[in-house]
PDB file of N, CA and C in Angstrom:
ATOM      1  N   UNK A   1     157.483  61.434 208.821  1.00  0.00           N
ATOM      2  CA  UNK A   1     157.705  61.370 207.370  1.00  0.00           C
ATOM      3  C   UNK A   1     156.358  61.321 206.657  1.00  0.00           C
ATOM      4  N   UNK A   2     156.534  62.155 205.695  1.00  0.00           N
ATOM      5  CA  UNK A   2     154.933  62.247 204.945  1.00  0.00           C
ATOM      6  C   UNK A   2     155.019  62.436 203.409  1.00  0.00           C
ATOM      7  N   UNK A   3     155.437  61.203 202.990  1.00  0.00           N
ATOM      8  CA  UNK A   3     155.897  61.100 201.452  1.00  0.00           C
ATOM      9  C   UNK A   3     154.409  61.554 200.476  1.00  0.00           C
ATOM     10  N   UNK A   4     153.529  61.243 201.077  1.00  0.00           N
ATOM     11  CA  UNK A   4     152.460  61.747 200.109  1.00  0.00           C
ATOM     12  C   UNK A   4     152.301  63.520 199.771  1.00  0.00           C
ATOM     13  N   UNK A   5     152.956  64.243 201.278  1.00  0.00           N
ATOM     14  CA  UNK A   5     152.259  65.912 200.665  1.00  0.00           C
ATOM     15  C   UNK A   5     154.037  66.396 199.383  1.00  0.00           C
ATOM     16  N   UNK A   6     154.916  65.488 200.053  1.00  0.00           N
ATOM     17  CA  UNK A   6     156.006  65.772 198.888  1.00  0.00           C
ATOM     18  C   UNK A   6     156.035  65.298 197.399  1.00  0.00           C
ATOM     19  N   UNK A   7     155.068  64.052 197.610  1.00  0.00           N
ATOM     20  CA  UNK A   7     154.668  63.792 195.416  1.00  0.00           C
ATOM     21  C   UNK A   7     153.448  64.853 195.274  1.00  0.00           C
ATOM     22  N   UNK A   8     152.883  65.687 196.347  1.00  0.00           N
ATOM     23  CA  UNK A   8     151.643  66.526 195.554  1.00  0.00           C
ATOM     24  C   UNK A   8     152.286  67.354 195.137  1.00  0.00           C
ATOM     25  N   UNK A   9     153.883  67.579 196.065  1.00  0.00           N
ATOM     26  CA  UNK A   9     154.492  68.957 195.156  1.00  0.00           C
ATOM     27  C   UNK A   9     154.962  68.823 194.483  1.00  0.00           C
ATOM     28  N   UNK A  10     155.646  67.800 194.064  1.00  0.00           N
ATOM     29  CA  UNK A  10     156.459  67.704 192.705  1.00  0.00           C
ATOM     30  C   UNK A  10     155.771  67.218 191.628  1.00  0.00           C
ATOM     31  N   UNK A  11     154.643  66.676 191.466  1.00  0.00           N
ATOM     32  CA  UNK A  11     153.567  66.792 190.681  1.00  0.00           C
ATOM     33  C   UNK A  11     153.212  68.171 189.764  1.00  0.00           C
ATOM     34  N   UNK A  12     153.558  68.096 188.416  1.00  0.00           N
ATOM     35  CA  UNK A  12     153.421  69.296 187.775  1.00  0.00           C
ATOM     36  C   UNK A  12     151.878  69.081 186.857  1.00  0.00           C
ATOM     37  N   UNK A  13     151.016  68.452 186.996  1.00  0.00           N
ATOM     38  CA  UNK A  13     149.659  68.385 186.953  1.00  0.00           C
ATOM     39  C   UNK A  13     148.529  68.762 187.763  1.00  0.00           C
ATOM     40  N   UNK A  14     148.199  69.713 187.651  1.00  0.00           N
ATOM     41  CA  UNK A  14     147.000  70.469 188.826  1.00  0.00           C
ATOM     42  C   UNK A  14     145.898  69.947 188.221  1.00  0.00           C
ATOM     43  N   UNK A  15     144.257  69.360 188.834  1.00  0.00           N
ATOM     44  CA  UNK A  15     143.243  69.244 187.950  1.00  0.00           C
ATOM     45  C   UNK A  15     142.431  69.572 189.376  1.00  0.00           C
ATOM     46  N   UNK A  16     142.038  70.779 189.009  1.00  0.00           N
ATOM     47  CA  UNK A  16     140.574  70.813 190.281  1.00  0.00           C
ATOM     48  C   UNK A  16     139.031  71.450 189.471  1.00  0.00           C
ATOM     49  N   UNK A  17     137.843  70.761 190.235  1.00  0.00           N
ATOM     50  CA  UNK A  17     136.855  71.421 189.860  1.00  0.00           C
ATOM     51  C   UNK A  17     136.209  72.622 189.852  1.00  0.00           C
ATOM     52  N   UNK A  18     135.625  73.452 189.121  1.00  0.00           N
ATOM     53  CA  UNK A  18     134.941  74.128 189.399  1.00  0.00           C
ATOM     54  C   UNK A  18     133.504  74.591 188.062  1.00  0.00           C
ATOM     55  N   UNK A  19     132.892  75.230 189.072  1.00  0.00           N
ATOM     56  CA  UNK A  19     131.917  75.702 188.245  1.00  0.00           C
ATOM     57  C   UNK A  19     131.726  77.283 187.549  1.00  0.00           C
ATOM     58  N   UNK A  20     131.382  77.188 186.175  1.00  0.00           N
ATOM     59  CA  UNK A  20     131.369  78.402 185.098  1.00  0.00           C
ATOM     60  C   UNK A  20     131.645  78.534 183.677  1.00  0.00           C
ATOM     61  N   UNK A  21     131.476  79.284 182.696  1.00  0.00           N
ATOM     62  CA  UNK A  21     131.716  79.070 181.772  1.00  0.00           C
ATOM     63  C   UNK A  21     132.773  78.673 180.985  1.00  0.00           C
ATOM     64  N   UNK A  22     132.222  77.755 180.184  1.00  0.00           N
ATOM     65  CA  UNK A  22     133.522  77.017 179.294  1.00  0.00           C
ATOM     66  C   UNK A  22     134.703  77.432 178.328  1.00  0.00           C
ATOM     67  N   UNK A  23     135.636  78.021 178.715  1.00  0.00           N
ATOM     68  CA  UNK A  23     136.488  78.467 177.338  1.00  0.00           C
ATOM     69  C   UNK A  23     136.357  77.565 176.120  1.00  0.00           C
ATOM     70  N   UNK A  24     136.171  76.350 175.837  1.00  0.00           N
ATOM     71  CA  UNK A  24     135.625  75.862 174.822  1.00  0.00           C
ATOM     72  C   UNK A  24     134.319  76.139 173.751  1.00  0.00           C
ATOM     73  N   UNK A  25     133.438  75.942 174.759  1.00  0.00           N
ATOM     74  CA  UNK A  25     131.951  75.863 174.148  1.00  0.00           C
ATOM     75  C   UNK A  25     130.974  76.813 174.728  1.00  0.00           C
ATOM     76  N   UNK A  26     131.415  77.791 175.813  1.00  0.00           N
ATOM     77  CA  UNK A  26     130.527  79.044 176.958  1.00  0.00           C
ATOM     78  C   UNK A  26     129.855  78.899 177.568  1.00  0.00           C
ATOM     79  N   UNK A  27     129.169  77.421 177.468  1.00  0.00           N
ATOM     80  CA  UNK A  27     128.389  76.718 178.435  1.00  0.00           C
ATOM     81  C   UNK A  27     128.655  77.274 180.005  1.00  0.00           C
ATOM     82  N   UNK A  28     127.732  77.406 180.830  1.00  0.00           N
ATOM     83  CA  UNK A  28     128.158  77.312 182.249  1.00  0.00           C
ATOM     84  C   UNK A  28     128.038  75.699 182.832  1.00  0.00           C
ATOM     85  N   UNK A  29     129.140  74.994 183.239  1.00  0.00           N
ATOM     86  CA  UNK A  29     129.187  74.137 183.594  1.00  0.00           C
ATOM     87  C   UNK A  29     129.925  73.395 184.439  1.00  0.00           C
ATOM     88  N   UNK A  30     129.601  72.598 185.097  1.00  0.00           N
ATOM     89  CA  UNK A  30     131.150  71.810 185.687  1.00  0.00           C
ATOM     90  C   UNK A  30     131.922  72.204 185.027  1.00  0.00           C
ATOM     91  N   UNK A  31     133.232  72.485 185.326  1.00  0.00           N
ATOM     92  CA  UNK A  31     134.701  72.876 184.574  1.00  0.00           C
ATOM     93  C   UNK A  31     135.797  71.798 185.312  1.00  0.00           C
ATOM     94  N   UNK A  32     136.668  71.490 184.483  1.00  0.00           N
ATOM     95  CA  UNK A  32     137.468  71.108 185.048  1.00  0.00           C
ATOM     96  C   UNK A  32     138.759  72.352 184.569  1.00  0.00           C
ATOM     97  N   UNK A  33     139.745  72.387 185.733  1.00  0.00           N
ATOM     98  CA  UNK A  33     140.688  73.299 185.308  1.00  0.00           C
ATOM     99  C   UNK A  33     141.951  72.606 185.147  1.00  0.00           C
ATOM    100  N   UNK A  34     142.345  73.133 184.266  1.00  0.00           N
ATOM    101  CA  UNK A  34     143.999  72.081 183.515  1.00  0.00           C
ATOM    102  C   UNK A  34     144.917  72.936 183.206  1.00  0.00           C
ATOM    103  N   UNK A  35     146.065  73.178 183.628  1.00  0.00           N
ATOM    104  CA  UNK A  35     147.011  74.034 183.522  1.00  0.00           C
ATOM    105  C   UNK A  35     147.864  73.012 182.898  1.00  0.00           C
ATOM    106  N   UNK A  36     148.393  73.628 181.837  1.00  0.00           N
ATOM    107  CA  UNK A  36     149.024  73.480 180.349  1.00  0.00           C
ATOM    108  C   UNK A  36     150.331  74.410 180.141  1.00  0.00           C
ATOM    109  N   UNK A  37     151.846  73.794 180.631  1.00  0.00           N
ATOM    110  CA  UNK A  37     152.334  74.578 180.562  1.00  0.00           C
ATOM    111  C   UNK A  37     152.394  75.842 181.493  1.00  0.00           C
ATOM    112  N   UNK A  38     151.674  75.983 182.381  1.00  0.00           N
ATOM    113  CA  UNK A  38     151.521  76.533 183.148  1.00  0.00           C
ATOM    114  C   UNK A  38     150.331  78.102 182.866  1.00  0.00           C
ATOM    115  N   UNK A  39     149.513  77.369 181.777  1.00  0.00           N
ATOM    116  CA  UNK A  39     148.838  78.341 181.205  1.00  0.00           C
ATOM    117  C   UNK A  39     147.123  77.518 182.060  1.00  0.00           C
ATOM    118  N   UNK A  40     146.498  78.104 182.391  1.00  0.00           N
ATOM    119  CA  UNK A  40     145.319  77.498 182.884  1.00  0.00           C
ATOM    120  C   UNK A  40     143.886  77.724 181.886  1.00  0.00           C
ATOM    121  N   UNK A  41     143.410  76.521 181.187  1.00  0.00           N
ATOM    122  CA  UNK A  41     142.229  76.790 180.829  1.00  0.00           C
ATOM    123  C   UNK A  41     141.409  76.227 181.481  1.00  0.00           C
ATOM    124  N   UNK A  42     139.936  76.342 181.146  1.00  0.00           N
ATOM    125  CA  UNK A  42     138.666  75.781 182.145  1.00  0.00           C
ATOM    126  C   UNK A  42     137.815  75.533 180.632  1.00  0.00           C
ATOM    127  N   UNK A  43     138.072  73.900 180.686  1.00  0.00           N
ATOM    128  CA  UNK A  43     137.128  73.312 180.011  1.00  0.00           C
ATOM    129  C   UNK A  43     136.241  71.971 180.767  1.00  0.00           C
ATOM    130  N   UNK A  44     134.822  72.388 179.986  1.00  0.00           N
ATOM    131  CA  UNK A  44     133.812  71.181 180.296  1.00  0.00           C
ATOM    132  C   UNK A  44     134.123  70.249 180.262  1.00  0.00           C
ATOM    133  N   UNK A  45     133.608  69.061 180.928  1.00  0.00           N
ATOM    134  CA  UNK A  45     133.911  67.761 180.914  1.00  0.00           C
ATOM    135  C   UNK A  45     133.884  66.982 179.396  1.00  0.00           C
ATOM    136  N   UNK A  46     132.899  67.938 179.049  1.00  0.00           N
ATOM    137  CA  UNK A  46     132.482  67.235 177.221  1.00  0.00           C
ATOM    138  C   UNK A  46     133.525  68.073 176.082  1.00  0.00           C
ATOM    139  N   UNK A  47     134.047  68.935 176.227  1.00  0.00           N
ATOM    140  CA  UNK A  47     135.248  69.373 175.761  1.00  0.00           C
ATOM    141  C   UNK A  47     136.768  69.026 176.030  1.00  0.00           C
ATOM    142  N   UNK A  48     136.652  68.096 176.997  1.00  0.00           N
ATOM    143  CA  UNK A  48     137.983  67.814 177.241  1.00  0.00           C
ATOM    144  C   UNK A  48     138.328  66.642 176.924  1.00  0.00           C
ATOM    145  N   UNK A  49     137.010  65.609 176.511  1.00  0.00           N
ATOM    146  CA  UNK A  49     136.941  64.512 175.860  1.00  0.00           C
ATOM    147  C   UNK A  49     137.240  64.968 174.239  1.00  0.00           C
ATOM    148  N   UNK A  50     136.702  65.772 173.630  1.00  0.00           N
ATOM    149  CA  UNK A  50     136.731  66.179 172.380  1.00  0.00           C
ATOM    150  C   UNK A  50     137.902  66.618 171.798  1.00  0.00           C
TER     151      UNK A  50
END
């Protein structure tokens, strides 16, 4: 039994890192990626505070 890989799937929040420009601000930077609805943007760490 492995209850942890079955809450990663039913988890409808994805957040992984990566690096490149910001759909916010164009910066190349750390990105974090956030799917919204199932729409994915890639914003900076300092844009996602904002």
């Amino acid at each position: 039994v492995q209850p942890q890989q079955d809450a990663k799937m039913c988890d409808q929040t994805f957040l992984a890192i990566t690096f490149g420009p910001c759909d916010s601000c164009g910066l190349n930077k750390p990105l974090m990626n956030i799917y919204l609805k199932n729409e994915p943007i890639n914003y900076c760490s300092l844009c996602v505070e904002l």
